[in-house]
Structures are given as structure tokens and as C-alpha cells.
N, C-alpha and C. Protein backbone atom coordinates (compact mmCIF):
# COMPACT_ATOMS: atom_id res chain seq x y z
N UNK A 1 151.19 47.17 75.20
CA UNK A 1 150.97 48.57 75.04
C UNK A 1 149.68 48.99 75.72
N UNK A 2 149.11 48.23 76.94
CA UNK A 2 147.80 48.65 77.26
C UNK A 2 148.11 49.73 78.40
N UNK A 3 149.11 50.07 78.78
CA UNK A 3 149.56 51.27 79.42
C UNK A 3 149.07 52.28 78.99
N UNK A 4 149.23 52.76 77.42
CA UNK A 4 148.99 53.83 76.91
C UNK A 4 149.97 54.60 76.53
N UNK A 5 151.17 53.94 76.16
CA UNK A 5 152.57 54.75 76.24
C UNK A 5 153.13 54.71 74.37
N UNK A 6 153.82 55.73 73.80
CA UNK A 6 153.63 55.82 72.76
C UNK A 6 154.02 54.08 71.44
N UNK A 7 153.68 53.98 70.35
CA UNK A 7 153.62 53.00 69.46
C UNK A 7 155.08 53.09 69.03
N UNK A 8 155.78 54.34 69.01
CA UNK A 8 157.12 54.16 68.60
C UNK A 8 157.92 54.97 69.35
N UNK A 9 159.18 55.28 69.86
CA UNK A 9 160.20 55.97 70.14
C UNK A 9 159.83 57.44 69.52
N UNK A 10 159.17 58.23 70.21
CA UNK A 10 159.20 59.67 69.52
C UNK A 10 157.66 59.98 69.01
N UNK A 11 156.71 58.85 69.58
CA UNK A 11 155.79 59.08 68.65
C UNK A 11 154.94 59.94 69.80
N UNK A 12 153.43 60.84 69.89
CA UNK A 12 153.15 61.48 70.74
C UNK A 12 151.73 60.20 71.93
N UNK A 13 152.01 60.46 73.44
CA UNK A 13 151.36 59.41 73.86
C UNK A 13 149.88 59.42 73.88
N UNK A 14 149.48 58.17 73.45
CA UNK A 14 147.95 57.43 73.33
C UNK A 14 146.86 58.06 74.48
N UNK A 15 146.02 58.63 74.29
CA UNK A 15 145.51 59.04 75.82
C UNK A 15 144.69 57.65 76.22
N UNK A 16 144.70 57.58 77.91
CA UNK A 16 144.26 56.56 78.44
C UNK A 16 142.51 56.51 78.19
N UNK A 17 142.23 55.42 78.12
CA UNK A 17 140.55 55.31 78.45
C UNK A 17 140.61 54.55 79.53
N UNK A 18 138.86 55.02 79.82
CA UNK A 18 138.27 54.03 80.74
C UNK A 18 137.66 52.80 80.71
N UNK A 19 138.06 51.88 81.74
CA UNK A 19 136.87 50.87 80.94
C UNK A 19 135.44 50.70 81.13
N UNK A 20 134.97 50.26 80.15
CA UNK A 20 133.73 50.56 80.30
C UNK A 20 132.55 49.70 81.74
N UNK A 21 132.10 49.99 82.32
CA UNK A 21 131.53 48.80 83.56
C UNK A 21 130.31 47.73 82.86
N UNK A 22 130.95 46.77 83.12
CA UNK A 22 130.31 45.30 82.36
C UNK A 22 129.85 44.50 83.56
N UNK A 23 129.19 43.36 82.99
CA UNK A 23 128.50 42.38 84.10
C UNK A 23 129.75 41.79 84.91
N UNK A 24 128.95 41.49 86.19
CA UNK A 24 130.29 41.03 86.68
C UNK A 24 130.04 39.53 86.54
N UNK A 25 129.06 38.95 85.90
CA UNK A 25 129.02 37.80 85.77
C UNK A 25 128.46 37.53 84.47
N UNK A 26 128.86 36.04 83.79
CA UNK A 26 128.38 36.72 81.92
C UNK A 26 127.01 35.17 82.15
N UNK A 27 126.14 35.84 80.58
CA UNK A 27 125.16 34.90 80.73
C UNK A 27 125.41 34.03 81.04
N UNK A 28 124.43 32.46 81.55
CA UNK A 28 124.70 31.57 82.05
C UNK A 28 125.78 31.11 82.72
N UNK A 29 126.08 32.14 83.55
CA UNK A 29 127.04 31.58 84.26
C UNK A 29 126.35 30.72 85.75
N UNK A 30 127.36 29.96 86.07
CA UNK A 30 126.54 29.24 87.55
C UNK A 30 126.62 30.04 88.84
N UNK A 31 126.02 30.12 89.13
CA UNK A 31 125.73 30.78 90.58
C UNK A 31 126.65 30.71 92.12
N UNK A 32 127.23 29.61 91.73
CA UNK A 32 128.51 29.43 92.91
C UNK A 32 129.43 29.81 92.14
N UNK A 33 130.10 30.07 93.67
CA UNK A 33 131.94 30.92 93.12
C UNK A 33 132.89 29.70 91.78
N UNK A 34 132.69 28.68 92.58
CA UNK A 34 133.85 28.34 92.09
C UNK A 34 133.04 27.03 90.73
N UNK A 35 131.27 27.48 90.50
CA UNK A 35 131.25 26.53 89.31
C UNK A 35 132.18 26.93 87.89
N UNK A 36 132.07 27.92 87.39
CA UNK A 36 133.11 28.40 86.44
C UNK A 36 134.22 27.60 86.11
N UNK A 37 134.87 27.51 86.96
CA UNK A 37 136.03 26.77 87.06
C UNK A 37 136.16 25.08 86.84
N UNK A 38 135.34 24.69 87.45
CA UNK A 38 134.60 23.30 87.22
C UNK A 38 134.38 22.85 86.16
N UNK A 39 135.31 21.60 85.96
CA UNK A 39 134.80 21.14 84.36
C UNK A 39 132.68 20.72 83.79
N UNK A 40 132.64 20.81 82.66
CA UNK A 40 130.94 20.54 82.47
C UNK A 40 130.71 19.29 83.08
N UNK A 41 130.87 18.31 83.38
CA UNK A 41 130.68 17.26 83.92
C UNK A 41 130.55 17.19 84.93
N UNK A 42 131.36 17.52 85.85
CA UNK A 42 130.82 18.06 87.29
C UNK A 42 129.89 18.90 87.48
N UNK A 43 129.35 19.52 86.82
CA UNK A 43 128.36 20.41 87.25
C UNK A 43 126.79 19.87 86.91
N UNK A 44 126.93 18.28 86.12
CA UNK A 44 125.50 17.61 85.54
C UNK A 44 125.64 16.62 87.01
N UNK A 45 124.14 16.44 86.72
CA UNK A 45 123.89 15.31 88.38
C UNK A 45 124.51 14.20 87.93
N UNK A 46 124.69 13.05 88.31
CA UNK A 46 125.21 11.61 88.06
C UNK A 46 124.32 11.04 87.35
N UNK A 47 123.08 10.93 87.65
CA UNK A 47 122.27 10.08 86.75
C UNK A 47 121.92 11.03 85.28
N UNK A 48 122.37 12.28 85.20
CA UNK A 48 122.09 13.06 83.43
C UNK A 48 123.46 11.87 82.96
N UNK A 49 124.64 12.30 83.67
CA UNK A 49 126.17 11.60 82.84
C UNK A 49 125.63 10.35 82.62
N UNK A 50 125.31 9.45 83.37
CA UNK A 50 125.15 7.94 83.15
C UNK A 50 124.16 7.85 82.06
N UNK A 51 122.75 8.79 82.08
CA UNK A 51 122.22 8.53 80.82
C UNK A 51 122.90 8.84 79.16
N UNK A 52 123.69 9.88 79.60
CA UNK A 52 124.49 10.34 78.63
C UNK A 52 125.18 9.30 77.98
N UNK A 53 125.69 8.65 78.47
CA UNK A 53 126.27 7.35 78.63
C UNK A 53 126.02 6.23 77.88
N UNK A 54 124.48 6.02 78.84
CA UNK A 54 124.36 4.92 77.78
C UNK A 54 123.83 4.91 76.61
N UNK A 55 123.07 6.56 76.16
CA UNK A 55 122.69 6.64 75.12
C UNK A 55 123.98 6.58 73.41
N UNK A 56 124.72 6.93 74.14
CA UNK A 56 126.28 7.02 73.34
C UNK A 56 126.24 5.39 73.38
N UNK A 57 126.22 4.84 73.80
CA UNK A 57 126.84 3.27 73.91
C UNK A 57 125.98 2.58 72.80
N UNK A 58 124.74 3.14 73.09
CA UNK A 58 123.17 2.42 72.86
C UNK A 58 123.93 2.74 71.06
N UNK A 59 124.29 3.78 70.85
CA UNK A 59 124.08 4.49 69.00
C UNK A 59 125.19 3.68 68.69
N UNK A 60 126.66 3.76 69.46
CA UNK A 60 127.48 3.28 68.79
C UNK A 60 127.19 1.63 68.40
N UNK A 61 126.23 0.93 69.26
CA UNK A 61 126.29 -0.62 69.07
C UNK A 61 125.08 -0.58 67.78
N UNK A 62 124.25 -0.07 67.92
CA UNK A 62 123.26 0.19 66.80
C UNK A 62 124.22 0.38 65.53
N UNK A 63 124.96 1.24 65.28
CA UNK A 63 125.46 1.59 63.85
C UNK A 63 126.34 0.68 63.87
N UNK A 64 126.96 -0.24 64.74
CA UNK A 64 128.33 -1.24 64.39
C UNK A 64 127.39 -2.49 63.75
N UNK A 65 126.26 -2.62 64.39
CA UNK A 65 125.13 -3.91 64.44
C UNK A 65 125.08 -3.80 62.77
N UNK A 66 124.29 -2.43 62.28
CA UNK A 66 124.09 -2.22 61.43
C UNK A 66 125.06 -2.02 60.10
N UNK A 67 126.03 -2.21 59.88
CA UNK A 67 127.40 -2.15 59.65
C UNK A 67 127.77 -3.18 59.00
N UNK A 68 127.12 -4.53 59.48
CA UNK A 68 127.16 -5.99 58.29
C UNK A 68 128.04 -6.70 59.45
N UNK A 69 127.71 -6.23 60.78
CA UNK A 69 128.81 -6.86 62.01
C UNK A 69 128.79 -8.63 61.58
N UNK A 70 129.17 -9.38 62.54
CA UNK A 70 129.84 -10.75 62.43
C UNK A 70 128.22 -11.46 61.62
N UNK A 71 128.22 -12.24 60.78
CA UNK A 71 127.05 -13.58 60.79
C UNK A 71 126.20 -12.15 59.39
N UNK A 72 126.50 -11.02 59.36
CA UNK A 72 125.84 -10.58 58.39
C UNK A 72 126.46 -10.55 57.28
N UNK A 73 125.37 -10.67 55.90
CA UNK A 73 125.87 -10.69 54.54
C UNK A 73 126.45 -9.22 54.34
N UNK A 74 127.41 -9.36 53.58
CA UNK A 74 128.15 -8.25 53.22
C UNK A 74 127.65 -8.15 51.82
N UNK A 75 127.92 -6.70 51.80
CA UNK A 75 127.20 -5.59 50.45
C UNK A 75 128.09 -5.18 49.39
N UNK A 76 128.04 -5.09 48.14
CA UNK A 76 129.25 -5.11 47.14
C UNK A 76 129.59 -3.68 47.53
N UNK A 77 130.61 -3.55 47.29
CA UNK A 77 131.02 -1.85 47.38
C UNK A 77 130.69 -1.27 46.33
N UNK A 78 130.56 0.14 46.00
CA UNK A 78 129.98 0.99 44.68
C UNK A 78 131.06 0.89 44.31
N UNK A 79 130.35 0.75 42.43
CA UNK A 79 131.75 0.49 41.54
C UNK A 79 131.73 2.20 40.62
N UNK A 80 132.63 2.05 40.38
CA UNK A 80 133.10 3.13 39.80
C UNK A 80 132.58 3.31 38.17
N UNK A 81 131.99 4.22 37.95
CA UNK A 81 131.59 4.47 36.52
C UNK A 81 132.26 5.12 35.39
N UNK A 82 132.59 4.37 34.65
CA UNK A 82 133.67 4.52 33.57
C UNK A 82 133.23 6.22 33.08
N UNK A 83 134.27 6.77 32.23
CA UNK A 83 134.45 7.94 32.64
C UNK A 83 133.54 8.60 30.93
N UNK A 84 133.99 7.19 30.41
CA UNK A 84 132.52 7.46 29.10
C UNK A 84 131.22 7.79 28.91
N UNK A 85 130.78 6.91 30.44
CA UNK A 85 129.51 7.45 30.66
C UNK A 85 129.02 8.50 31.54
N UNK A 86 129.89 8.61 32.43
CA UNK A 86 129.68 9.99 32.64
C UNK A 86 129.26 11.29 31.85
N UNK A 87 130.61 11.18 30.84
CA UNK A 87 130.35 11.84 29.68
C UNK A 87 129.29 12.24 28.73
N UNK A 88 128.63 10.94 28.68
CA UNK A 88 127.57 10.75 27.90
C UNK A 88 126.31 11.36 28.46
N UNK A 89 126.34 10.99 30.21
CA UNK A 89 125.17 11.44 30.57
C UNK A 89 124.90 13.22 30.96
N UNK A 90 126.33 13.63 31.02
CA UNK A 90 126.58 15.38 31.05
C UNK A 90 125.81 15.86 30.01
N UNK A 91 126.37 15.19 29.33
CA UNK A 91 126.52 16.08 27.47
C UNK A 91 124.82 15.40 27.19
N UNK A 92 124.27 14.55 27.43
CA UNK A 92 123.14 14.73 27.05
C UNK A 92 122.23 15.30 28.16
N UNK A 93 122.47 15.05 29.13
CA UNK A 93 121.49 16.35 29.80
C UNK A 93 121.87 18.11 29.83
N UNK A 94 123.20 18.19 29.31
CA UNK A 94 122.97 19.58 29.06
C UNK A 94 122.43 20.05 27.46
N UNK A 95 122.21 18.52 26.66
CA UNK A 95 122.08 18.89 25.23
C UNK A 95 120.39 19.07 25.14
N UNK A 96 119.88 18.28 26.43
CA UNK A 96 118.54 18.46 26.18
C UNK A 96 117.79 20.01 26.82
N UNK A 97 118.83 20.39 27.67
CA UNK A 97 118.79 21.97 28.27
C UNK A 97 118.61 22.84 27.53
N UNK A 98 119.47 22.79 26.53
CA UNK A 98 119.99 23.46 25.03
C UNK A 98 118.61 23.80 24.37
N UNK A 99 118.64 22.13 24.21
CA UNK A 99 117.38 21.81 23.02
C UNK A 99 116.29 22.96 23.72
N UNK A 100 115.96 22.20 24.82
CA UNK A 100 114.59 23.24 25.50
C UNK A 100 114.71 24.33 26.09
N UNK A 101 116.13 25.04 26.28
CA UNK A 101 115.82 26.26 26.28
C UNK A 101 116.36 27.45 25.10
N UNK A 102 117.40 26.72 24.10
CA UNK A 102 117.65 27.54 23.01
C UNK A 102 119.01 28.55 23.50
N UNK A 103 119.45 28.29 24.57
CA UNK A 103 120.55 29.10 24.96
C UNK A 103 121.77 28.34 25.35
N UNK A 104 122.89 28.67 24.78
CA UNK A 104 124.14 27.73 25.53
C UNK A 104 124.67 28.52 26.24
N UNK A 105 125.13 27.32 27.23
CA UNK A 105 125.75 28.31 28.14
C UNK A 105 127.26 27.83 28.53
N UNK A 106 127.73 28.72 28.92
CA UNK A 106 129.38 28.98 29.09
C UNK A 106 129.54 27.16 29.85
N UNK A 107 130.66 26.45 28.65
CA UNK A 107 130.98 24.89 28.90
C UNK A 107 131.70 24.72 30.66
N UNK A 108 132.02 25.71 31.20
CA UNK A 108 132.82 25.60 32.19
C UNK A 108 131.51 25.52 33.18
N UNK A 109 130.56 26.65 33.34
CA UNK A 109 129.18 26.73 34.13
C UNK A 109 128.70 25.39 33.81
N UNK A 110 128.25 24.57 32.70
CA UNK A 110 127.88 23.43 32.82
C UNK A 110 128.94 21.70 33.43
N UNK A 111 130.02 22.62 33.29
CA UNK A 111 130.72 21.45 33.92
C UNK A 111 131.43 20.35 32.86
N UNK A 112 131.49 20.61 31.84
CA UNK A 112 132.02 20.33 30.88
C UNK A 112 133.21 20.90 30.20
N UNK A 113 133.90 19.44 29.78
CA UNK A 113 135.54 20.22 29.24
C UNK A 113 135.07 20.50 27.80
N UNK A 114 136.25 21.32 27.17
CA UNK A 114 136.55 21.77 25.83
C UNK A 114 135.69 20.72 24.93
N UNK A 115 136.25 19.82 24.86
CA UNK A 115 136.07 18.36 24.01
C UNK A 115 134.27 17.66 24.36
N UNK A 116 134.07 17.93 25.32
CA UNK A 116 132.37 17.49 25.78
C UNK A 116 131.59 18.73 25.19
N UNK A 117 132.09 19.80 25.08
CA UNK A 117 131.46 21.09 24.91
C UNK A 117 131.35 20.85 23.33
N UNK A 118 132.25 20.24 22.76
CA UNK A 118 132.49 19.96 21.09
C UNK A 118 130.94 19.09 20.68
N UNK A 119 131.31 18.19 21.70
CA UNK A 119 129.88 16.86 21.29
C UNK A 119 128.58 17.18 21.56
N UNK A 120 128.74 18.10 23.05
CA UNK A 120 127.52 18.76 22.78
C UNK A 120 126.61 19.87 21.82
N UNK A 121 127.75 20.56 21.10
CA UNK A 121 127.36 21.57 20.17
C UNK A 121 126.59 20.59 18.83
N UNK A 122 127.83 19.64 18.25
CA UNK A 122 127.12 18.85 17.30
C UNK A 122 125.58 18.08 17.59
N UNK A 123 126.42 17.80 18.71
CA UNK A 123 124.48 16.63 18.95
C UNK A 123 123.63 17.71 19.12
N UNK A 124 123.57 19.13 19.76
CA UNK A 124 122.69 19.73 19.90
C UNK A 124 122.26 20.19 18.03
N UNK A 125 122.99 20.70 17.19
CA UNK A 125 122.62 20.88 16.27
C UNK A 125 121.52 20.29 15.15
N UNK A 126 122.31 18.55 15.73
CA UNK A 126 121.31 17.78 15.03
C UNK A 126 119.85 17.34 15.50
N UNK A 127 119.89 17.80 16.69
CA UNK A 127 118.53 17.56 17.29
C UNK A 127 118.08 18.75 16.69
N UNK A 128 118.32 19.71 16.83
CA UNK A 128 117.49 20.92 16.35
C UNK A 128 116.97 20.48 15.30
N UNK A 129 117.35 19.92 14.09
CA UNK A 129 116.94 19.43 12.80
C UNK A 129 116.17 18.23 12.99
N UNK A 130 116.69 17.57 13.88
CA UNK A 130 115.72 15.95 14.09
C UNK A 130 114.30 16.58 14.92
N UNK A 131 114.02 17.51 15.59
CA UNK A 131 113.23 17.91 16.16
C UNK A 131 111.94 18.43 15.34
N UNK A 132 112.76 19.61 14.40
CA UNK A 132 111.87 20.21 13.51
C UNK A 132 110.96 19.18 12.57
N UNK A 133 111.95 18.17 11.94
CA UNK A 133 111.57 16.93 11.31
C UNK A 133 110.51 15.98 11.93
N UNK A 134 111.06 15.51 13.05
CA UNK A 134 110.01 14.15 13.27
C UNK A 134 109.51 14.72 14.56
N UNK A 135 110.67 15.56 15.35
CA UNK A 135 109.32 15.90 16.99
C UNK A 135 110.34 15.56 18.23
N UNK A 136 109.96 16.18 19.27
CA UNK A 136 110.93 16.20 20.18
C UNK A 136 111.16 14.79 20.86
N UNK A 137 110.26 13.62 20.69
CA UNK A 137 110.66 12.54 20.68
C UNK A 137 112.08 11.91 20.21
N UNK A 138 111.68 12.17 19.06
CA UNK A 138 112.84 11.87 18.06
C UNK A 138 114.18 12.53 18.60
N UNK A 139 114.55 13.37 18.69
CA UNK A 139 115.38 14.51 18.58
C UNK A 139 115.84 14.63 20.19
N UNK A 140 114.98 13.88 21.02
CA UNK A 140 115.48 13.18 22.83
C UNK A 140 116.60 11.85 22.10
N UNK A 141 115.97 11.22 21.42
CA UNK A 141 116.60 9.85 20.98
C UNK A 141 118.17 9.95 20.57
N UNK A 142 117.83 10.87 19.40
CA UNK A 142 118.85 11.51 18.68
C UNK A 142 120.12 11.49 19.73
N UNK A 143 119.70 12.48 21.23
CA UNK A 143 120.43 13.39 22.01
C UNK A 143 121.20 11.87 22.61
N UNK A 144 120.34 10.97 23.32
CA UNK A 144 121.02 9.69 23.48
C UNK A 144 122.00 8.78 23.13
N UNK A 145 121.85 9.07 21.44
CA UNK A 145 122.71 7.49 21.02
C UNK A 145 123.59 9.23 20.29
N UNK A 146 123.72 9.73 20.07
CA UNK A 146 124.84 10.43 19.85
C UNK A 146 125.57 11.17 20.53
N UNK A 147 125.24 11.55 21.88
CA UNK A 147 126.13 11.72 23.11
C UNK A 147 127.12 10.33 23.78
N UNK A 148 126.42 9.31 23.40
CA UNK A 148 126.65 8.28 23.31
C UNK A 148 128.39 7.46 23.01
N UNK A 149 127.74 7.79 21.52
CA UNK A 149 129.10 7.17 20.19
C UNK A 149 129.99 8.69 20.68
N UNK A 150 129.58 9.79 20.53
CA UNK A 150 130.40 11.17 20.68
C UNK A 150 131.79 10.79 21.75
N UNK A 151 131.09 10.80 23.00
CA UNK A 151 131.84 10.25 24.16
C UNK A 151 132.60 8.82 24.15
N UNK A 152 131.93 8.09 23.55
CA UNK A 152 132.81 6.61 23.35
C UNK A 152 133.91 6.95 22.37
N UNK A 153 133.62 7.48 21.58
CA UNK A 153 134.68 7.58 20.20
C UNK A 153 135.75 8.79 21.40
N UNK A 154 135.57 9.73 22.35
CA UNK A 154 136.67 10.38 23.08
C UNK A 154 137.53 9.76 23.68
N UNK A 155 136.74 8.60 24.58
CA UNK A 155 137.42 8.18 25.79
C UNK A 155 137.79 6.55 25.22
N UNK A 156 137.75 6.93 23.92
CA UNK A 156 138.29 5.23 23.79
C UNK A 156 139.45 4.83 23.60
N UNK A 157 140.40 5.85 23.86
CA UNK A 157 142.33 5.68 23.94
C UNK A 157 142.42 5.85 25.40
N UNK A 158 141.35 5.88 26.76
CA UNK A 158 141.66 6.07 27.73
C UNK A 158 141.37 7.61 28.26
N UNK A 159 141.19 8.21 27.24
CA UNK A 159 140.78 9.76 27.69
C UNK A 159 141.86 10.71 27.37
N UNK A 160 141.26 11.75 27.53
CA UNK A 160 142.21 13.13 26.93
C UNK A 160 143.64 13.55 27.89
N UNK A 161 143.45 12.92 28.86
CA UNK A 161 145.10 12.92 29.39
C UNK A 161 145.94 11.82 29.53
N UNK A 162 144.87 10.68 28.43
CA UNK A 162 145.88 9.17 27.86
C UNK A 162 146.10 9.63 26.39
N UNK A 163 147.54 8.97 26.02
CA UNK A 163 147.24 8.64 24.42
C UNK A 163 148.41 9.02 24.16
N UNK A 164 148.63 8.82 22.81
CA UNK A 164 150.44 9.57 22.41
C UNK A 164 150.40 11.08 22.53
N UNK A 165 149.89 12.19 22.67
CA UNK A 165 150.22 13.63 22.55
C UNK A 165 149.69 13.76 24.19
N UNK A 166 149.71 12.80 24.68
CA UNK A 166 150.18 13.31 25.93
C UNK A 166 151.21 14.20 26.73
């Protein structure tokens, strides 16, 4: 439709524009006719490509070297952390958040399910009381071994999408 002729059968016609006058050449372009056209490689001297070259060669043998290549000791792979402690360590760093700032906040914003949101309310409660009592020492401790048992006693049928009411 760059004619200018109408959008539908019957409709009234588009008036033409002009175009507007633009560079006839766009930034960085190369200065001969036909560099444009020319792939980037042709247009670098021989000795930029060759350094190009061997610096690519140079990284890839460096990171393969480094890699545990032939005659090197190999590294255990990261093991996976049971899903209890995870748990444990959520719910007590958002219980100590709690503790020190006095505000809960929405279980989904902290990253916690329904059931972690449960353990954290209790353990936070009782720190509040273990706190007032013996001191925020205490009441850190508290947050530890009862985020702890909280989370072990959840995930100890395998977790909330193991178990019979699955």
C-alpha cells in the first residue's frame, strides 16, 4: 500500500507524502562503494584476524586446561541440599527479620509456602517471649533449633507433595 491507494474498496484515497531527504550514507559507514557489501572480515587487515585468532584459541585452551583436563584431579560435584534444610534456613532467617523488625510480611514476598509461613509464625512467637525473658541471644537460639525440629517434623514423609493425601 505504499502507493497511497485506498485501505479498502470504497474507502477515500491516502494523500501521498514526501520523503523526507536523509544521509546518503549512514554512520560508520566505509568510504568505498562497495565496502558495505563486504563481509566484516574483509574489511580488518590480516594481521587484526590472525590476532583475533589466536586470542580465541589462547582462552579456549586456558578454560579447557582449567577444566580438570587429562592428569588433573577431579572435583566432587555440588550436592544437593535436602529440602529440610532449606526450610529451616528460610524460616529462620525470615524469623529473625520478624523478631528485629516486628512486622510480617506477606509469606509469598518472603518466599515461603503456607506450611513454612505456619513454623515461622510459631517460632517467631516464642522468641518474642524467649527474648523478653533471657535476651536476644537466647531467643536467636530459640529461632535455630525450632525452625529446625518445625521443618524436620514437615519434610519427614518426604514433603508436602509426598505422603498419603497426596
Amino acid at each position: 500500500m505504499a502507493t497511497g491507494g485506498p485501505l479498502w474498496p470504497g474507502a477515500p484515497r491516502r494523500p501521498r507524502t514526501a520523503r523526507r531527504p536523509g544521509p546518503t550514507r549512514w554512520p560508520g559507514a566505509a568510504r568505498s562503494p562497495g565496502a558495505a557489501q563486504r563481509p566484516a572480515a574483509a574489511r580488518w587487515p590480516a594481521a587484526a584476524r590472525r590476532l583475533g585468532t589466536a586470542l580465541g584459541a589462547g582462552v579456549l585452551v586456558t578454560a579447557c586446561a582449567g577444566s580438570g583436563g587429562a592428569g588433573a584431579p577431579s572435583t566432587a560435584s555440588p550436592s544437593v541440599t535436602p529440602p529440610e534444610v532449606l526450610c529451616a534456613r528460610i524460616v529462620a532467617h525470615w524469623s529473625r527479620e520478624v523478631l528485629d523488625g516486628g512486622t510480617y510480611g506477606d509469606y509469598q514476598s518472603m518466599g515461603l509456602s503456607n506450611g513454612q509461613y505456619d513454623i515461622l509464625r510459631s517460632v517467631v512467637d516464642d522468641a518474642r517471649a524467649a527474648k523478653k525473658r533471657e535476651g536476644a541471644g537466647a531467643a536467636y537460639e530459640l529461632i535455630d533449633r525450632q525452625s529446625g525440629e518445625g521443618c524436620a517434623a514437615r519434610y519427614r514423609s518426604g514433603g508436602p507433595d509426598k505422603g498419603p493425601w497426596r
